[in-house]
Protein backbone atom coordinates (compact mmCIF):
# COMPACT_ATOMS: atom_id res chain seq x y z
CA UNK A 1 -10.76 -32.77 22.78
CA UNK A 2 -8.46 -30.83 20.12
CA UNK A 3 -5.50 -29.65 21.19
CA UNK A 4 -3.59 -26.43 19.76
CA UNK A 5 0.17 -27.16 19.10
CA UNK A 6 1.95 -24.05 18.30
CA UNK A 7 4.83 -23.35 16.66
CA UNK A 8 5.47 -20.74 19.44
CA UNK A 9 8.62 -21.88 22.22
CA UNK A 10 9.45 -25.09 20.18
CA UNK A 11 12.71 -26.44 20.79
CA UNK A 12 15.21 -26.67 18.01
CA UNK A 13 17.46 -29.86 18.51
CA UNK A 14 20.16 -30.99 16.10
CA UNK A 15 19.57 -33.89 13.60
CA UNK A 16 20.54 -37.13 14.25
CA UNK A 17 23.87 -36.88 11.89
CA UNK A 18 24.33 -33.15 13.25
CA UNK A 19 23.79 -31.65 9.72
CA UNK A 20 20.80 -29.21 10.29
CA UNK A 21 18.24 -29.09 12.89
CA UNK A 22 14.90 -30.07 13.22
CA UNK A 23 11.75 -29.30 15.89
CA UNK A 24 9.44 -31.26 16.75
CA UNK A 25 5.48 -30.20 16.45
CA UNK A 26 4.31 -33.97 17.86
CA UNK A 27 6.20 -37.28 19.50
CA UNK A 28 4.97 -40.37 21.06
CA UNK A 29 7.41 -40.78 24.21
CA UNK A 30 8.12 -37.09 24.09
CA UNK A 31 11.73 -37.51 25.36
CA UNK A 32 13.05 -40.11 23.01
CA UNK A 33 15.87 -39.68 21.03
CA UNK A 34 16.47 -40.32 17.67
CA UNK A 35 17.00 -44.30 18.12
CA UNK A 36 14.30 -45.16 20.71
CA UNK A 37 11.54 -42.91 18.79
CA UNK A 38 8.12 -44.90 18.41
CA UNK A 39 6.92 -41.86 16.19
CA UNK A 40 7.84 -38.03 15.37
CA UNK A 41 6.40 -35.22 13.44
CA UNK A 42 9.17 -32.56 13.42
CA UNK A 43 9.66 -29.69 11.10
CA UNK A 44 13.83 -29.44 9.79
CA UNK A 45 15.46 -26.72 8.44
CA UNK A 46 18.02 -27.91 5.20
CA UNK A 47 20.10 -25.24 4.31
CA UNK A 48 22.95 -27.11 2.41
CA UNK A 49 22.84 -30.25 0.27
CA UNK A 50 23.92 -33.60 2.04
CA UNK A 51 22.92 -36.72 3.12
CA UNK A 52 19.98 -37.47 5.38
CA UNK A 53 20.37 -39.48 8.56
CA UNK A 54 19.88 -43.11 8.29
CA UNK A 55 16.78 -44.40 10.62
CA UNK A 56 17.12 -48.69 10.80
CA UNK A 57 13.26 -49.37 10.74
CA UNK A 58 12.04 -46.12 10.46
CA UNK A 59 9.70 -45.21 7.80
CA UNK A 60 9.58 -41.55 6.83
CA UNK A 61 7.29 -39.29 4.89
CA UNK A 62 8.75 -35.92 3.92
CA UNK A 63 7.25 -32.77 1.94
CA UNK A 64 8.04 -29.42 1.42
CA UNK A 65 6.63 -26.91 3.26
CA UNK A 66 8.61 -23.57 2.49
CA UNK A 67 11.53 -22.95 0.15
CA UNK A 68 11.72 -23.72 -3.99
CA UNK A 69 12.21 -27.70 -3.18
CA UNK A 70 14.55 -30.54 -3.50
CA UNK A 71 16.07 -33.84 -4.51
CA UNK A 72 15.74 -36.59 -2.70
CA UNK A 73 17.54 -39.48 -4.11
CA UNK A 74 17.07 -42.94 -1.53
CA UNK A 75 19.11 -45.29 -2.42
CA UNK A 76 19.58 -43.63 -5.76
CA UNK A 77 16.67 -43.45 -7.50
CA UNK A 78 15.86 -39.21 -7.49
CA UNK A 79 12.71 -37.44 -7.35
CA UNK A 80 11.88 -34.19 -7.36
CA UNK A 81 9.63 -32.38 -4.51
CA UNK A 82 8.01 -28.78 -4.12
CA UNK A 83 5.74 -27.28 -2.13
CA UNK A 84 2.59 -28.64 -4.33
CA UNK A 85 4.47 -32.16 -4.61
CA UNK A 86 2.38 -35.34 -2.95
CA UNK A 87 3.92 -36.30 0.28
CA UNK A 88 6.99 -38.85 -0.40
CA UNK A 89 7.33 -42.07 1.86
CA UNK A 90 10.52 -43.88 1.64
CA UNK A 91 12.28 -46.36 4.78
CA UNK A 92 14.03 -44.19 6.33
CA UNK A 93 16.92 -47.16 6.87
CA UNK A 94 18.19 -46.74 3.36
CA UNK A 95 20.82 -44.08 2.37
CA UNK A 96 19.12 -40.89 0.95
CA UNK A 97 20.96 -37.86 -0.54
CA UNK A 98 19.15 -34.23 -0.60
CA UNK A 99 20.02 -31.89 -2.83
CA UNK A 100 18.35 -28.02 -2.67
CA UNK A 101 16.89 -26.61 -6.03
CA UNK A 102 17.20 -23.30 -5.15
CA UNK A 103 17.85 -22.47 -1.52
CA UNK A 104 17.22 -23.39 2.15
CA UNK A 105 13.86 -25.41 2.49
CA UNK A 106 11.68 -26.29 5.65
CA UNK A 107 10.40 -30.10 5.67
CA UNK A 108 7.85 -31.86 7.78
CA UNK A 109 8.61 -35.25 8.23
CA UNK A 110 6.71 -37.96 9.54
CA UNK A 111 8.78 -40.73 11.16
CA UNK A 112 7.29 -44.40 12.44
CA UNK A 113 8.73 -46.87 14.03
CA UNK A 114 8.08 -49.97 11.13
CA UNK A 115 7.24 -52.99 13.79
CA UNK A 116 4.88 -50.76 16.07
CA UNK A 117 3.24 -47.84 13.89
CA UNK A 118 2.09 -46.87 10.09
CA UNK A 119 1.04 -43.20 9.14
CA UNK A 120 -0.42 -41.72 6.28
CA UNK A 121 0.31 -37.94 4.51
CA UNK A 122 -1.66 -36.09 2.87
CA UNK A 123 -1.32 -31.96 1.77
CA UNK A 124 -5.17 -30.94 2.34
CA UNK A 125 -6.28 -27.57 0.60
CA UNK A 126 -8.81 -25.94 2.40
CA UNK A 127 -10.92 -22.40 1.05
CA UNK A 128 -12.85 -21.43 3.71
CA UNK A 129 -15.09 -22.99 6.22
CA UNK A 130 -14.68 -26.83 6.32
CA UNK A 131 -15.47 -30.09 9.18
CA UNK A 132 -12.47 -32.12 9.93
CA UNK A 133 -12.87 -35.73 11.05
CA UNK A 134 -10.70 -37.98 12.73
CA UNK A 135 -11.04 -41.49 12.31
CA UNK A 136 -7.11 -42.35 12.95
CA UNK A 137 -6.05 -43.00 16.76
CA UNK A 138 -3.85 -40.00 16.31
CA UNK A 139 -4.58 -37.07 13.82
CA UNK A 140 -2.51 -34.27 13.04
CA UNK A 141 -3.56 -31.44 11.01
CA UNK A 142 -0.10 -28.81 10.77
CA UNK A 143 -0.72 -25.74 8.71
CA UNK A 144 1.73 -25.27 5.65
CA UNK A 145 -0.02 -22.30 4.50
CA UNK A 146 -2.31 -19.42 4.95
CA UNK A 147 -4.21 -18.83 8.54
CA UNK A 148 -6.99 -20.45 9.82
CA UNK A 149 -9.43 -19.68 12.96
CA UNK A 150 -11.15 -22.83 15.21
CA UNK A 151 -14.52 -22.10 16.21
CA UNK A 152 -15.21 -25.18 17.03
CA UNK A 153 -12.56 -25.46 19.67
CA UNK A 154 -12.22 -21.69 20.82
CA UNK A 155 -14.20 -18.49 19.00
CA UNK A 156 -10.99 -16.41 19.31
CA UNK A 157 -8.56 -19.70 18.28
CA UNK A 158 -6.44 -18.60 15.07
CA UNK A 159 -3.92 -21.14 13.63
CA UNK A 160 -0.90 -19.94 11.56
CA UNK A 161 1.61 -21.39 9.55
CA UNK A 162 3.27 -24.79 11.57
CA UNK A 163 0.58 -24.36 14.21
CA UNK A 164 -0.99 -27.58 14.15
CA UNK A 165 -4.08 -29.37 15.62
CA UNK A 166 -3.88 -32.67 17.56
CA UNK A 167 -7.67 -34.07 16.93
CA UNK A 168 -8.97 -37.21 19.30
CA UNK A 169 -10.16 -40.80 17.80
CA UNK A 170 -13.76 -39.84 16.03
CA UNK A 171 -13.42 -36.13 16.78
CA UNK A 172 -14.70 -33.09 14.23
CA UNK A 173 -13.83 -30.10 14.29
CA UNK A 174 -14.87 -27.11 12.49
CA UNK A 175 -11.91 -25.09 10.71
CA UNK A 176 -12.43 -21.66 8.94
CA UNK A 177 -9.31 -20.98 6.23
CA UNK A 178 -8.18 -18.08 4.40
CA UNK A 179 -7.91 -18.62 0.90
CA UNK A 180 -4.91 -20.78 -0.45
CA UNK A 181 -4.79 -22.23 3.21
CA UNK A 182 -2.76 -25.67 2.97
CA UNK A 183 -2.61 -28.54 5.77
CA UNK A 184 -0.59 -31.50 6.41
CA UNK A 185 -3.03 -34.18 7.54
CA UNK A 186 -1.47 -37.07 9.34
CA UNK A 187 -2.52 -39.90 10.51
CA UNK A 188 -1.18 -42.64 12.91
CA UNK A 189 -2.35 -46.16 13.44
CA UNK A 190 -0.33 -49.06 15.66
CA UNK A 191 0.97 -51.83 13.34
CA UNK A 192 -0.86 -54.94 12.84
């Protein structure tokens, strides 16, 4: 059955280089840290340009999720991300520089442990009253933007901004969204 995560009495806990901190919405193994992680959806706060932490076989997906955006440059080669920019994946074992455009910025990544798990990001507009279908093993939906109630799991249920939805193997779900409403819809699959 869906499960509300809200955003409400999350921990904030310091990145793995100590340069910001993150919290995290979602975790498989809960109390892992940073090196024995199997998979984490966390939300970090950047508020000065720097380098990321290094993850040795860790893929990551990162997007924007408040703030004007920045440069990511892994191993070099930049690109440039906003809050209407396609998810970015990149292994999260190769040295990445951030630099801010214009500001602080809050980030959801998506982190995987390479040898046991794969995900897939995707920033999923919604305008109004829509189904939502899980076919992953694991299925996050985290709310970027706007406000959104859950009839389907609870008739007074109202999701806002990095709320987020953990949906079961082949579950649906109805979801009723304000205008300009924006989700983060992640899904998680073991490797091989």
């Amino acid at each position: 059955m869906a499960g509300i995560l809200r955003a409400a009495g999350r921990r904030r806990i310091p990145w793995k280089n100590g340069g910001g901190e993150a919290e995290d919405v979602a975790a498989h193994l809960p109390d892992a840290d940073w090196i024995t992680m199997e998979w984490r959806v966390s939300r970090a706060w950047i508020t000065a340009s720097g380098p990321f932490s290094v993850f040795p076989g860790i893929d990551r997906t990162f997007l924007v999720a408040e703030g004007d955006g920045v440069e990511l440059s892994p191993a070099g080669a930049p690109v440039q991300l906003d809050q209407v920019a396609a998810p970015f994946s990149f292994p999260g074992d190769v040295a990445t520089d951030c630099r801010l455009l214009a500001g602080p910025v809050v980030a959801l990544n998506v982190m995987t442990r390479r040898e046991r798990w794969r995900h897939r990001v995707t920033r999923r507009p919604v305008t109004g009253p829509e189904r939502l279908a899980a076919t992953a093993p694991v299925t996050l939906a985290v709310l970027l933007r706007g406000r959104a109630a859950l009839p389907g799991v609870d008739a007074d249920a109202v999701i806002e901004p990095a709320d987020a939805i953990r949906l079961s193997p082949g579950e649906t779900i109805a979801l009723d969204a304000v205008p300009s409403t924006v989700l983060a819809w992640i899904e998680l699959s073991e490797a091989g």
